[in-house]
Protein backbone atom coordinates (compact mmCIF):
# COMPACT_ATOMS: atom_id res chain seq x y z
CA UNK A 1 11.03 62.75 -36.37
CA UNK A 2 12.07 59.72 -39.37
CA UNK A 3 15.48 59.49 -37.72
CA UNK A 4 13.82 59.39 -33.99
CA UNK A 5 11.33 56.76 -34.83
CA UNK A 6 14.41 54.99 -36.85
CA UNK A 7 16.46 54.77 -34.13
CA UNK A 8 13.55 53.70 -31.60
CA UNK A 9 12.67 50.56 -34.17
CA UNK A 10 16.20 49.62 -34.17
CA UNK A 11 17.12 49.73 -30.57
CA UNK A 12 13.66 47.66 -30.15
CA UNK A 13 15.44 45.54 -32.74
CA UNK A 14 18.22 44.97 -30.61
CA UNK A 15 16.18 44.38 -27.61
CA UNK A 16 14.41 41.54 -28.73
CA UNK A 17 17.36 39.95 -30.60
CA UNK A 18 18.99 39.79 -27.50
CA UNK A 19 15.82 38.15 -25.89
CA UNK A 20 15.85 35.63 -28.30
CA UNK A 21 19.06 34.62 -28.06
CA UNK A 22 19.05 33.97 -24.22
CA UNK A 23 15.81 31.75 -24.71
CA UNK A 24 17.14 29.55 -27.21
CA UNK A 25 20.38 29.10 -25.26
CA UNK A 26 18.71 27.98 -21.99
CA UNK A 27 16.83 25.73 -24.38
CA UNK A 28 19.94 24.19 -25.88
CA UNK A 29 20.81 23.25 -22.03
CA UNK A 30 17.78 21.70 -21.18
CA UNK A 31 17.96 19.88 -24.88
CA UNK A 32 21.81 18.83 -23.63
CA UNK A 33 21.21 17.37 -20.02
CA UNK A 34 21.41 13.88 -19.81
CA UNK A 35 18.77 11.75 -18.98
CA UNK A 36 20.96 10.17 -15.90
CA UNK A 37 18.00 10.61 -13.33
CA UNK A 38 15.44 9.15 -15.51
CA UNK A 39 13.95 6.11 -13.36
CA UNK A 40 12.32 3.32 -14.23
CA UNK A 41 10.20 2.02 -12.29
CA UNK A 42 9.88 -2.46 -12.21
CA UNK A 43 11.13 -2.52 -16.12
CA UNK A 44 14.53 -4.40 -15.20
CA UNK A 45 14.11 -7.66 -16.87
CA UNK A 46 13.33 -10.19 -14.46
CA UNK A 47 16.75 -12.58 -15.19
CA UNK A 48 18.55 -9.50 -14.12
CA UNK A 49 16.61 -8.64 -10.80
CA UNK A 50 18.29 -9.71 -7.39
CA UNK A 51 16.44 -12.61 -5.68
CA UNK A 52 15.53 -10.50 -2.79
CA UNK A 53 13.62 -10.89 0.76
CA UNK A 54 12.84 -9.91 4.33
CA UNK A 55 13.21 -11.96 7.27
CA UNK A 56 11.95 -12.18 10.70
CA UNK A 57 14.11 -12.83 13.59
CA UNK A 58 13.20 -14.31 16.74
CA UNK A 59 13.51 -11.37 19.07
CA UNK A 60 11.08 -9.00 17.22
CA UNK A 61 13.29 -6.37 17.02
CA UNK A 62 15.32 -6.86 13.86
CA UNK A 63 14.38 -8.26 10.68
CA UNK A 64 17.01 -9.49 7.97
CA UNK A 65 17.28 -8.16 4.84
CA UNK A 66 18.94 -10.83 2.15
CA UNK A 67 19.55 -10.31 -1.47
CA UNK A 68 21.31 -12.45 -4.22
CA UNK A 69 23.12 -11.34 -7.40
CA UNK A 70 23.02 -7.75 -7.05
CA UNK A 71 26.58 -7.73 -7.51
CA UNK A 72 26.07 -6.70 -11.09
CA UNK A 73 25.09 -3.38 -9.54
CA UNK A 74 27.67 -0.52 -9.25
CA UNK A 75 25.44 0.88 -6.93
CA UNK A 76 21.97 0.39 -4.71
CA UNK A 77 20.06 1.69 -2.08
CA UNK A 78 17.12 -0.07 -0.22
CA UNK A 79 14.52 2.23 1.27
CA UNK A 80 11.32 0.46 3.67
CA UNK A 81 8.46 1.91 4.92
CA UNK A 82 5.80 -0.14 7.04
CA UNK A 83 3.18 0.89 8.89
CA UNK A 84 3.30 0.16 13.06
CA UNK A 85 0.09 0.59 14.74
CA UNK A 86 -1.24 3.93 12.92
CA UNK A 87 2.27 5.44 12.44
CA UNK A 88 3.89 5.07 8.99
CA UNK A 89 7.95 3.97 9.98
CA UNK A 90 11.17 3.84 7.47
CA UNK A 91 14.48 2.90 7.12
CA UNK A 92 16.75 2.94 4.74
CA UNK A 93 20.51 1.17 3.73
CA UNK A 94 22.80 1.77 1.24
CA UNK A 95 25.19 -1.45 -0.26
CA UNK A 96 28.64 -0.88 0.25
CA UNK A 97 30.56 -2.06 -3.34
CA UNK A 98 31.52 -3.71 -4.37
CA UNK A 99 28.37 -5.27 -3.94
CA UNK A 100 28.60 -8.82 -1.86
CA UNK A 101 26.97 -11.86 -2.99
CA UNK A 102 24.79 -12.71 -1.33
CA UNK A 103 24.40 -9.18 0.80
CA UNK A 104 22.82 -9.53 4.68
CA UNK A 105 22.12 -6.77 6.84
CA UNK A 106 20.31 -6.75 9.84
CA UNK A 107 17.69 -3.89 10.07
CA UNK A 108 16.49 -2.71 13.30
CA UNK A 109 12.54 -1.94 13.59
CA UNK A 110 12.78 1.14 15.25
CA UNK A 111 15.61 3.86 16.14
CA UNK A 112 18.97 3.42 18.27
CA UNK A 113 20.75 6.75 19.40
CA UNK A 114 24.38 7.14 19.19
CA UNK A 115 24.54 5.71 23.31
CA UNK A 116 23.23 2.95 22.06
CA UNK A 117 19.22 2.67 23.46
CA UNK A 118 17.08 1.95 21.27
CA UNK A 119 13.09 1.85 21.00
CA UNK A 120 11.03 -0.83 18.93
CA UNK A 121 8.24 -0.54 16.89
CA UNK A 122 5.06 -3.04 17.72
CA UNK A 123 2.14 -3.88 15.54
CA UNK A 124 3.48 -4.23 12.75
CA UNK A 125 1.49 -4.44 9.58
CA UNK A 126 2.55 -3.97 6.16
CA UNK A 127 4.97 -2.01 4.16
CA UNK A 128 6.72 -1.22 0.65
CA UNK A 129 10.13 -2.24 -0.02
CA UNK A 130 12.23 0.12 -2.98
CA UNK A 131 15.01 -1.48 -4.00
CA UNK A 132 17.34 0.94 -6.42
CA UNK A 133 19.90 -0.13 -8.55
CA UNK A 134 22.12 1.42 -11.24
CA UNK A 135 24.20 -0.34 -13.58
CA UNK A 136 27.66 0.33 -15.84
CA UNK A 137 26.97 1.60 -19.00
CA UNK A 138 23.65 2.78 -18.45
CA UNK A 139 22.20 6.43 -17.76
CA UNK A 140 19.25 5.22 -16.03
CA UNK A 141 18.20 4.00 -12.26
CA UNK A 142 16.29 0.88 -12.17
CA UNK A 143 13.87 1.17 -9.30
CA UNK A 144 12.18 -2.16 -8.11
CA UNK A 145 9.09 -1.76 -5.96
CA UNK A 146 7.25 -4.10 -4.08
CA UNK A 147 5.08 -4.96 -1.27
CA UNK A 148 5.67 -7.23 2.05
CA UNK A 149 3.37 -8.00 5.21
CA UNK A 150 4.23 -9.46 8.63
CA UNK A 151 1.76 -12.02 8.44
CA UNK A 152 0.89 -12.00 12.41
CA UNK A 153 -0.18 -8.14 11.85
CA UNK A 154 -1.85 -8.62 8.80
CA UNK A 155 -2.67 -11.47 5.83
CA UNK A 156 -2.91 -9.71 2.96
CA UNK A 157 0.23 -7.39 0.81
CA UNK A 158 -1.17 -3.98 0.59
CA UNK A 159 -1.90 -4.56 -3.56
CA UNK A 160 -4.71 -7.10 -2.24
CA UNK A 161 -3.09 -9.48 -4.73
CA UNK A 162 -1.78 -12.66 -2.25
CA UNK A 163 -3.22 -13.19 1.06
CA UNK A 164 -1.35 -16.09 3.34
CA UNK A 165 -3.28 -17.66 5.98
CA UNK A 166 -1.72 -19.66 8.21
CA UNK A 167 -2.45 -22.76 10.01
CA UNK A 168 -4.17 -22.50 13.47
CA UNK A 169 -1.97 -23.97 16.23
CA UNK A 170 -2.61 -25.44 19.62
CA UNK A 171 1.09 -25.11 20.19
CA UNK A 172 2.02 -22.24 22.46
CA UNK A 173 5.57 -21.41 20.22
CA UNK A 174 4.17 -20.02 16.56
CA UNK A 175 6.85 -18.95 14.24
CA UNK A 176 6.45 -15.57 12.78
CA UNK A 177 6.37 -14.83 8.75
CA UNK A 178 6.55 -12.01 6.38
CA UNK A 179 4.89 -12.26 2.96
CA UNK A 180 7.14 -10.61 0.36
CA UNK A 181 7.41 -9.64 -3.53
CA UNK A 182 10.93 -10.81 -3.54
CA UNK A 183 11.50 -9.23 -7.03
CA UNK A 184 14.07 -11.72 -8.73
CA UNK A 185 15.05 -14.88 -8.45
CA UNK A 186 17.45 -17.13 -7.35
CA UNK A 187 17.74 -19.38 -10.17
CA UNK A 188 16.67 -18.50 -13.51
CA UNK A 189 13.76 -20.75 -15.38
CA UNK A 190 13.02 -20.56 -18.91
CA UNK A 191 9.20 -19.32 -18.27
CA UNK A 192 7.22 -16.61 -18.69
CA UNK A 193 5.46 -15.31 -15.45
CA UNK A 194 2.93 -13.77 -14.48
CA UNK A 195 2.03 -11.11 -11.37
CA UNK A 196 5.48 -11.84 -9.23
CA UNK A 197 7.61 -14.30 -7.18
CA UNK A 198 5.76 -15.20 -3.86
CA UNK A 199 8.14 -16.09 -0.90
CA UNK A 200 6.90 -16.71 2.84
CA UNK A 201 9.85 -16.40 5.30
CA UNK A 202 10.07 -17.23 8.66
CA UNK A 203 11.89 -17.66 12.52
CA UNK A 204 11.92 -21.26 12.14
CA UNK A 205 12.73 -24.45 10.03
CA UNK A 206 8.89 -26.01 10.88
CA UNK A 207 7.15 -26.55 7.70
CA UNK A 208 5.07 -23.44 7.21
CA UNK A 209 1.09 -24.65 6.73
CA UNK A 210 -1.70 -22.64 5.24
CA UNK A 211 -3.72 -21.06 2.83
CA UNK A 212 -2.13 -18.66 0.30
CA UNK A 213 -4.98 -17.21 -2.39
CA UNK A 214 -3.45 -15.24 -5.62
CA UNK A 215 -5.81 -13.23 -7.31
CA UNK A 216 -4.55 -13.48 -10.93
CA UNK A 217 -5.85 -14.55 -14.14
CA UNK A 218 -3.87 -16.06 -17.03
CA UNK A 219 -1.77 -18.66 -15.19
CA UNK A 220 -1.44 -22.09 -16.28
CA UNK A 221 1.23 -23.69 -13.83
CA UNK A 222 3.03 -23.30 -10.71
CA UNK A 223 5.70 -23.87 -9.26
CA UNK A 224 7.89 -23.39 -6.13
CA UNK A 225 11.83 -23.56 -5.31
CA UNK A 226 12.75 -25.83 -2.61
CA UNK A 227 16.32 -24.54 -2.40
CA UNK A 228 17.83 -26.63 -5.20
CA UNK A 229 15.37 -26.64 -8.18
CA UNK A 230 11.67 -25.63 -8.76
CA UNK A 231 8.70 -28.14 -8.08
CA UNK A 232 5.31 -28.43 -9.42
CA UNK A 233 2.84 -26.91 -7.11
CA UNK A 234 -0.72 -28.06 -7.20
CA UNK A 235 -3.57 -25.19 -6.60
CA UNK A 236 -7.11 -25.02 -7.48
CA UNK A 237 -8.76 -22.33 -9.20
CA UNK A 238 -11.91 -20.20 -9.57
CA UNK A 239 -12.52 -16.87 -11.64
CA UNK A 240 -9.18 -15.58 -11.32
CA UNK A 241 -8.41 -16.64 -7.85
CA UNK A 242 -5.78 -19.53 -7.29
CA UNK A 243 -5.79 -21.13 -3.98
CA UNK A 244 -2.95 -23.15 -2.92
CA UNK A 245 -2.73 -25.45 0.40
CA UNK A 246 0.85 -25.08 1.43
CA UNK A 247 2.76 -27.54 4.14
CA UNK A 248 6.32 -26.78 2.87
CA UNK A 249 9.52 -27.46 4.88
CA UNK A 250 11.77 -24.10 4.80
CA UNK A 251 15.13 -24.28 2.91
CA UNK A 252 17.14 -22.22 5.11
CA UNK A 253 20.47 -19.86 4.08
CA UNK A 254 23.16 -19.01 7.28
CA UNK A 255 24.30 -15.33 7.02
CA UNK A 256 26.57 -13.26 9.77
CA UNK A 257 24.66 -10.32 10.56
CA UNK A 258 25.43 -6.89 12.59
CA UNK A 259 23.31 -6.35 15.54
CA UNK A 260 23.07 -2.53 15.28
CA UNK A 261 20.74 -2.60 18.65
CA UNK A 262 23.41 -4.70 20.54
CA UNK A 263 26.30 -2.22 20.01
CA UNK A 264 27.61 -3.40 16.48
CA UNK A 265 27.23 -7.24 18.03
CA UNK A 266 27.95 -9.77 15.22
CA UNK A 267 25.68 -12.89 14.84
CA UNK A 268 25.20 -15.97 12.63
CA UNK A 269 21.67 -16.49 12.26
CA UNK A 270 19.89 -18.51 9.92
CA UNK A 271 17.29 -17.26 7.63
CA UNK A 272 14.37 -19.65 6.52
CA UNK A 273 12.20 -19.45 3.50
CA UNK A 274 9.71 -21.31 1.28
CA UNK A 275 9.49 -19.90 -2.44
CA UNK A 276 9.85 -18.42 -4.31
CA UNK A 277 6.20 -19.43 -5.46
CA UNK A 278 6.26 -18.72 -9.78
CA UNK A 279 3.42 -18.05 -11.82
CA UNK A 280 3.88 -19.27 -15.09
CA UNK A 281 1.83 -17.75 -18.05
């Protein structure tokens, strides 16, 4: 009976020594995986973050998607959603690299089949632009995230944070904008700043006139780029809120773009923009 219960206790032994040794080496895997899809989400310092925006174009059916010094990227991938009507729409583009400097692409706002017909998406609202980048030398994905609105469709980004109101008009032709976070920007300034860059975009080189409010506390200066250097921009403030009376002519950027709902059409086009708009601490 010794020997029986001996030999039970040591094949028992056995059993769980074997256990033990399969846990800890599917532990010494998960210890050993790189952290390569570890993402981190706005932390890219903001000298190294593309200067990057959306633009409207004048047939409704396209906006333009711009960005500037992403080249430093080995690779990057732009997803959008933004609500039309009550439906939630996306799209998304990959940069080919090397990455150009300054990369355009025209996005279409709705869906083309492979004949070529396409459908367009109306009321358009608001959305959330992801913009991610990954860069040599480093095991991590930078992920920048931001808001943008098409003004017409509604004022306001979706964080409540800036709200643009523009001018009324009596004149029949109004030029449409989108609000945007554009993330980076296009010439570095030796500042601190606070909340993010501001740009309004537009269809046409009119100056843009409105309101814009910024609900942020903590600033003590603004400023704006007019395409060559950044201004001092005058705003009054009350409990947090900054209001700011813009009539600003757009500096304006030609691109070539690819008309994916004309067939693959190329077009120059020129994109217009006032901002970025800076914060400063």
């Amino acid at each position: 009976m010794k020997i029986k219960k001996l030999a039970l206790l040591t094949v028992f032994s056995l059993l769980l020594a074997g256990c033990n040794g399969k846990t800890t080496t599917n532990q010494t895997q998960k210890t050993a995986n790189p952290a390569a899809t570890k993402i981190l989400i706005n932390e890219l310092a903001l000298k190294d973050r593309p200067f990057t925006v959306l633009v409207p174009h004048n047939s409704g059916k396209i906006f333009t998607f711009y960005t500037q010094n992403a080249d430093k990227a080995n690779s990057a991938t732009v997803d959008l959603e933004y609500q039309s009507g009550d439906l939630l729409k996306g799209a998304r583009t990959t940069l080919e690299t090397p990455i150009a400097n300054p990369n355009v692409k025209a996005i279409v706002l709705g869906s083309c089949s492979t004949g070529g017909k396409c459908t367009f998406d109306t009321d358009l609202k608001s959305g959330t632009m992801k913009f991610k980048l990954t860069f040599p030398g480093e095991q991590v994905t930078h992920l920048l995230k931001g808001d943008f609105t098409f003004v017409t469709g509604q004022t306001n980004l979706p964080d409540g944070k800036v709200i643009f109101e523009p001018a009324k008009t009596k004149t029949k032709s109004v030029d449409s904008y989108i609000l945007t976070n554009s993330f980076g920007l296009p010439k570095p300034i030796d500042k601190d700043i606070a909340l993010y860059p501001i740009v309004i975009s537009s269809t046409g080189e009119k100056n843009i006139v409105g309101t814009l409010t910024v609900n942020q506390s903590g600033v003590t200066s603004a400023m704006i780029y007019d395409g060559t250097t950044y201004q001092t921009l005058k705003y009054t403030e009350s409990n947090g809120s900054l209001t700011f009376k813009i009539d600003q002519k757009p500096w304006s950027q030609s691109a070539t773009i690819t008309r994916d709902d004309i067939k693959g059409t190329q077009e120059q086009t020129t994109l217009y923009l006032v901002g970025p708009i800076v914060l400063v601490k």
